[in-house]
N, C-alpha and C. Protein backbone atom coordinates (compact mmCIF):
# COMPACT_ATOMS: atom_id res chain seq x y z
N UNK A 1 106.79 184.64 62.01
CA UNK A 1 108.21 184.85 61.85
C UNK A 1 108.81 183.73 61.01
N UNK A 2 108.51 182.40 61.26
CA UNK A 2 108.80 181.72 60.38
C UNK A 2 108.80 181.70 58.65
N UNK A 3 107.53 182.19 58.27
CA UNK A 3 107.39 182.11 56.87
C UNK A 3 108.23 183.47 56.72
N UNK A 4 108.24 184.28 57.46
CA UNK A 4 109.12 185.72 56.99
C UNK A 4 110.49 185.36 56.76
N UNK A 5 110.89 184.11 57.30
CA UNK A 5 112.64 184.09 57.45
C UNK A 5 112.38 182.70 56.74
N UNK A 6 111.56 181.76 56.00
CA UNK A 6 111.49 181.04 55.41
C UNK A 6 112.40 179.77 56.09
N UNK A 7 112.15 179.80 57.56
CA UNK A 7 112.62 178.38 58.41
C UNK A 7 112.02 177.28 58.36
N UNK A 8 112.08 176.05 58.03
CA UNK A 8 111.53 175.23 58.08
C UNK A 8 111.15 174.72 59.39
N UNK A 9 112.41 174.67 60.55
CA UNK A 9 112.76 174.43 61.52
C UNK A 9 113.04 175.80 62.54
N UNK A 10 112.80 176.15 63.34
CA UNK A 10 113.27 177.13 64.50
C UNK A 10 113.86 176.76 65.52
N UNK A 11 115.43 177.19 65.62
CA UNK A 11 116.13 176.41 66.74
C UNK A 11 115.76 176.86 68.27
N UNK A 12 115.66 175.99 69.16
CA UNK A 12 115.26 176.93 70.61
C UNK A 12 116.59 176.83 71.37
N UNK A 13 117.27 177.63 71.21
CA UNK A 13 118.41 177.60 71.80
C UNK A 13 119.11 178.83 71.78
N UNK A 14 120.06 179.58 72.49
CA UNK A 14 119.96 181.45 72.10
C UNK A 14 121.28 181.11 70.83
N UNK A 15 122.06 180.30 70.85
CA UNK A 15 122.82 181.28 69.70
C UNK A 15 122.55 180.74 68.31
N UNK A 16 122.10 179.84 67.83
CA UNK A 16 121.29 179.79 66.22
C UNK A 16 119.97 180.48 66.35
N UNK A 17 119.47 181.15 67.36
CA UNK A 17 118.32 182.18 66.80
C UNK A 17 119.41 183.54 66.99
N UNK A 18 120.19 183.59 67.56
CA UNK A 18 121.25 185.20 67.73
C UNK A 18 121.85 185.13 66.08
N UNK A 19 122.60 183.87 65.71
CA UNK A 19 122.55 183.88 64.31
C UNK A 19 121.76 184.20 63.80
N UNK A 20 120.79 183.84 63.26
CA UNK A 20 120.00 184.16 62.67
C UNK A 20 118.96 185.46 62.72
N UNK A 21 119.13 186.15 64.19
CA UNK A 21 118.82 187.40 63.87
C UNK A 21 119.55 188.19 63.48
N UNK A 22 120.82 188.15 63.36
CA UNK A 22 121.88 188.65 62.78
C UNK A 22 121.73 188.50 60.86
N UNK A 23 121.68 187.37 60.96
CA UNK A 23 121.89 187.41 59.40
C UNK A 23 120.74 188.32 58.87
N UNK A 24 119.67 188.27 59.59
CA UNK A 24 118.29 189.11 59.36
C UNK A 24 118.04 190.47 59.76
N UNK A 25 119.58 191.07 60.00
CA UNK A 25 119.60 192.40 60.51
C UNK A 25 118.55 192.80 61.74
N UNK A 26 118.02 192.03 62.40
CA UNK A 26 117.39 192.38 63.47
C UNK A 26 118.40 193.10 65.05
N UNK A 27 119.40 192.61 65.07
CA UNK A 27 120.10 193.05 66.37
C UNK A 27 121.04 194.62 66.03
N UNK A 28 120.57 195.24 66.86
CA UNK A 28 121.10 196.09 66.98
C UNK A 28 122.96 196.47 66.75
N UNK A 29 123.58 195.37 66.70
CA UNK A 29 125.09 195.52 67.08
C UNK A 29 125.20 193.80 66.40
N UNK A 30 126.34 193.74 66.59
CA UNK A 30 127.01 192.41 66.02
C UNK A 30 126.75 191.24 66.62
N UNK A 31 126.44 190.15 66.13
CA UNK A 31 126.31 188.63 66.59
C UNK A 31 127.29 188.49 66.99
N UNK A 32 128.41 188.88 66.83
CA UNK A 32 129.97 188.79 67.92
C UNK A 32 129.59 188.70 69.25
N UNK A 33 128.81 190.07 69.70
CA UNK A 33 128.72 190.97 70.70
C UNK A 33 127.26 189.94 71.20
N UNK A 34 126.65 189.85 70.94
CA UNK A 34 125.25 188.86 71.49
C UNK A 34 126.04 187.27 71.60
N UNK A 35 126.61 187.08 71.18
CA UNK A 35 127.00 185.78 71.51
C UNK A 35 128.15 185.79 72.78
N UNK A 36 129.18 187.24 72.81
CA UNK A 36 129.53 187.38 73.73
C UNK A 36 128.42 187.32 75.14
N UNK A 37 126.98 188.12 74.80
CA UNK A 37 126.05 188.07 76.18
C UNK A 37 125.94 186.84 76.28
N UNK A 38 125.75 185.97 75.31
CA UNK A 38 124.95 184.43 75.50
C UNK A 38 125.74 183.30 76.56
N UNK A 39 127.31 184.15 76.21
CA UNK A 39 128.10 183.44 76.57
C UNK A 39 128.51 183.95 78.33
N UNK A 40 128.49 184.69 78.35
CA UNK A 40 128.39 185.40 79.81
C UNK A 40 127.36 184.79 80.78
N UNK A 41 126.06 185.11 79.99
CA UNK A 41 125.03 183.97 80.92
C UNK A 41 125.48 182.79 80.91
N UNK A 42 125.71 182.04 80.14
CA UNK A 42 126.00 180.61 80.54
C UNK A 42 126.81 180.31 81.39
N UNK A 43 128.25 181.23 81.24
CA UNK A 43 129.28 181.09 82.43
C UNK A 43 128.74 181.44 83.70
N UNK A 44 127.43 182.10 84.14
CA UNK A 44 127.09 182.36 85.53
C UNK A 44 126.21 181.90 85.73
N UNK A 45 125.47 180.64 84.89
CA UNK A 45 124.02 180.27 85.14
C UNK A 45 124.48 179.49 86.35
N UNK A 46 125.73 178.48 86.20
CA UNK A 46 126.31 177.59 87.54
C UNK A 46 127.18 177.71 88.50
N UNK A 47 127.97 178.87 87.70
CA UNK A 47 128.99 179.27 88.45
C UNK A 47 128.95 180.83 89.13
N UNK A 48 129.12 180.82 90.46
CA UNK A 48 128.60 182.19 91.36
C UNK A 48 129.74 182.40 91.54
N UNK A 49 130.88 182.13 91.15
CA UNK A 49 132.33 183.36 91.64
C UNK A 49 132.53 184.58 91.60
N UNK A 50 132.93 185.28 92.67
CA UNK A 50 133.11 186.32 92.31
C UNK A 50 133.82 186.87 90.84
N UNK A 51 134.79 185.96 90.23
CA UNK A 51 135.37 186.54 89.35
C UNK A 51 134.49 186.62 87.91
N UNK A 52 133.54 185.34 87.98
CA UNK A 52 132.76 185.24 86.83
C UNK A 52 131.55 186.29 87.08
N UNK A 53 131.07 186.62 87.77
CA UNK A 53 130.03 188.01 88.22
C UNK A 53 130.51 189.03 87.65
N UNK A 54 132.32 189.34 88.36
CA UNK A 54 132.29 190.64 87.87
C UNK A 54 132.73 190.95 85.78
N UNK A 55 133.12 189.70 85.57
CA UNK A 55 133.15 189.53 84.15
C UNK A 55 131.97 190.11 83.45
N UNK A 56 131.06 189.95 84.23
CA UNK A 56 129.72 189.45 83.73
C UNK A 56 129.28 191.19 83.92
N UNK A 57 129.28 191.84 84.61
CA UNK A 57 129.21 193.08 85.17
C UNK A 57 130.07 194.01 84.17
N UNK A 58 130.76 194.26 83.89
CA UNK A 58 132.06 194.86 82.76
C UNK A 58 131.09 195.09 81.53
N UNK A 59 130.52 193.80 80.96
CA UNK A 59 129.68 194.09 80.07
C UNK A 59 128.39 194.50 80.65
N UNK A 60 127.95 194.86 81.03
CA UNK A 60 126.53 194.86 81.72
C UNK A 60 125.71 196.06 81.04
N UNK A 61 126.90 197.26 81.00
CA UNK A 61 125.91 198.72 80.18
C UNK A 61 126.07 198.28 78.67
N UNK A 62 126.95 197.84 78.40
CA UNK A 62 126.37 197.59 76.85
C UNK A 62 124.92 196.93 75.82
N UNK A 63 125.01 195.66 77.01
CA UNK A 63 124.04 194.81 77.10
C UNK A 63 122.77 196.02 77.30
N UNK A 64 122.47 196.19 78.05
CA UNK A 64 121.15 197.04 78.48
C UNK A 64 121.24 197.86 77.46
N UNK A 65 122.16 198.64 77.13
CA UNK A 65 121.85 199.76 75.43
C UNK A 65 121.32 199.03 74.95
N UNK A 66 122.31 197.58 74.59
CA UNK A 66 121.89 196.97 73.16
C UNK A 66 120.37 195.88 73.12
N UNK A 67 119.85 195.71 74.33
CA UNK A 67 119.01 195.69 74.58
C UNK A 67 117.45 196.54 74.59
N UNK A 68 118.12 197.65 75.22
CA UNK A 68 116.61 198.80 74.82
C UNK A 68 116.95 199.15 73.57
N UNK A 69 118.06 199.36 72.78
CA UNK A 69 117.56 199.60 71.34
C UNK A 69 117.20 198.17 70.41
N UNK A 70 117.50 196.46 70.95
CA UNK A 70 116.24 196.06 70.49
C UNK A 70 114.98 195.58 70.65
N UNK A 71 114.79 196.22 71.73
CA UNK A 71 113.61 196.12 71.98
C UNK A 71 112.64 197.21 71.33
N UNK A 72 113.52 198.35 71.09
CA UNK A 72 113.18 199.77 70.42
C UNK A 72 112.16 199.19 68.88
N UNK A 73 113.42 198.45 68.19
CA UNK A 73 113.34 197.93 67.15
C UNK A 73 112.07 196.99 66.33
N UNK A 74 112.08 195.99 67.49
CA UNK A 74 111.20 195.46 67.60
C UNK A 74 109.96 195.81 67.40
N UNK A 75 109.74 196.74 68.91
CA UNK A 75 108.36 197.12 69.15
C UNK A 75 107.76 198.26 68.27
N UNK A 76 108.91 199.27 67.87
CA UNK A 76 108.61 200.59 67.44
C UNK A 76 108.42 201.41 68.29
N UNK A 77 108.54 201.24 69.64
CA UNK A 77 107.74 202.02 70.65
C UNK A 77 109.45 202.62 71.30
N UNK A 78 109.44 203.90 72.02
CA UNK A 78 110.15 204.40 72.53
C UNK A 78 110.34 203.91 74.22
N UNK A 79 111.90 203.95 74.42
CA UNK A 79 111.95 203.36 75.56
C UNK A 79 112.23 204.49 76.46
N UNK A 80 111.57 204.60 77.70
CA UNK A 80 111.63 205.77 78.36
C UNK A 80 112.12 205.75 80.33
């Protein structure tokens, strides 16, 4: 993957690789929208409130679409 995207460096962190699958047309839907997920996990990795759960929940079917279609993407394989 590296020489394909000509990185010198690969960031390990989710939103400069969400960038960057974005700029590389890999995600299914907008780096808006994935950075919105990135950002959802982070708000509940420490915090268990009810209010941040159900935030987190609201988006939840999008995520899973936009998820099995990239995983769709990815693999080539049909998700069933």
């Amino acid at each position: 993957m590296r020489n394909e995207l000509g990185l010198p460096d690969i960031p390990n962190s989710p939103k400069p690789i969400l960038k960057l699958a974005g700029q590389n047309r890999i995600l299914p839907s907008t780096v808006e929208q994935w950075l919105v997920y990135a950002d959802a996990r982070t708000a509940t990795a420490h915090d268990y409130s009810g209010e941040k759960a159900q935030q987190t929940l609201v988006i939840m079917g999008v995520f899973i679409t936009d998820m099995i279609a990239l995983y769709q993407a990815l693999t080539g394989e049909t998700w069933e």
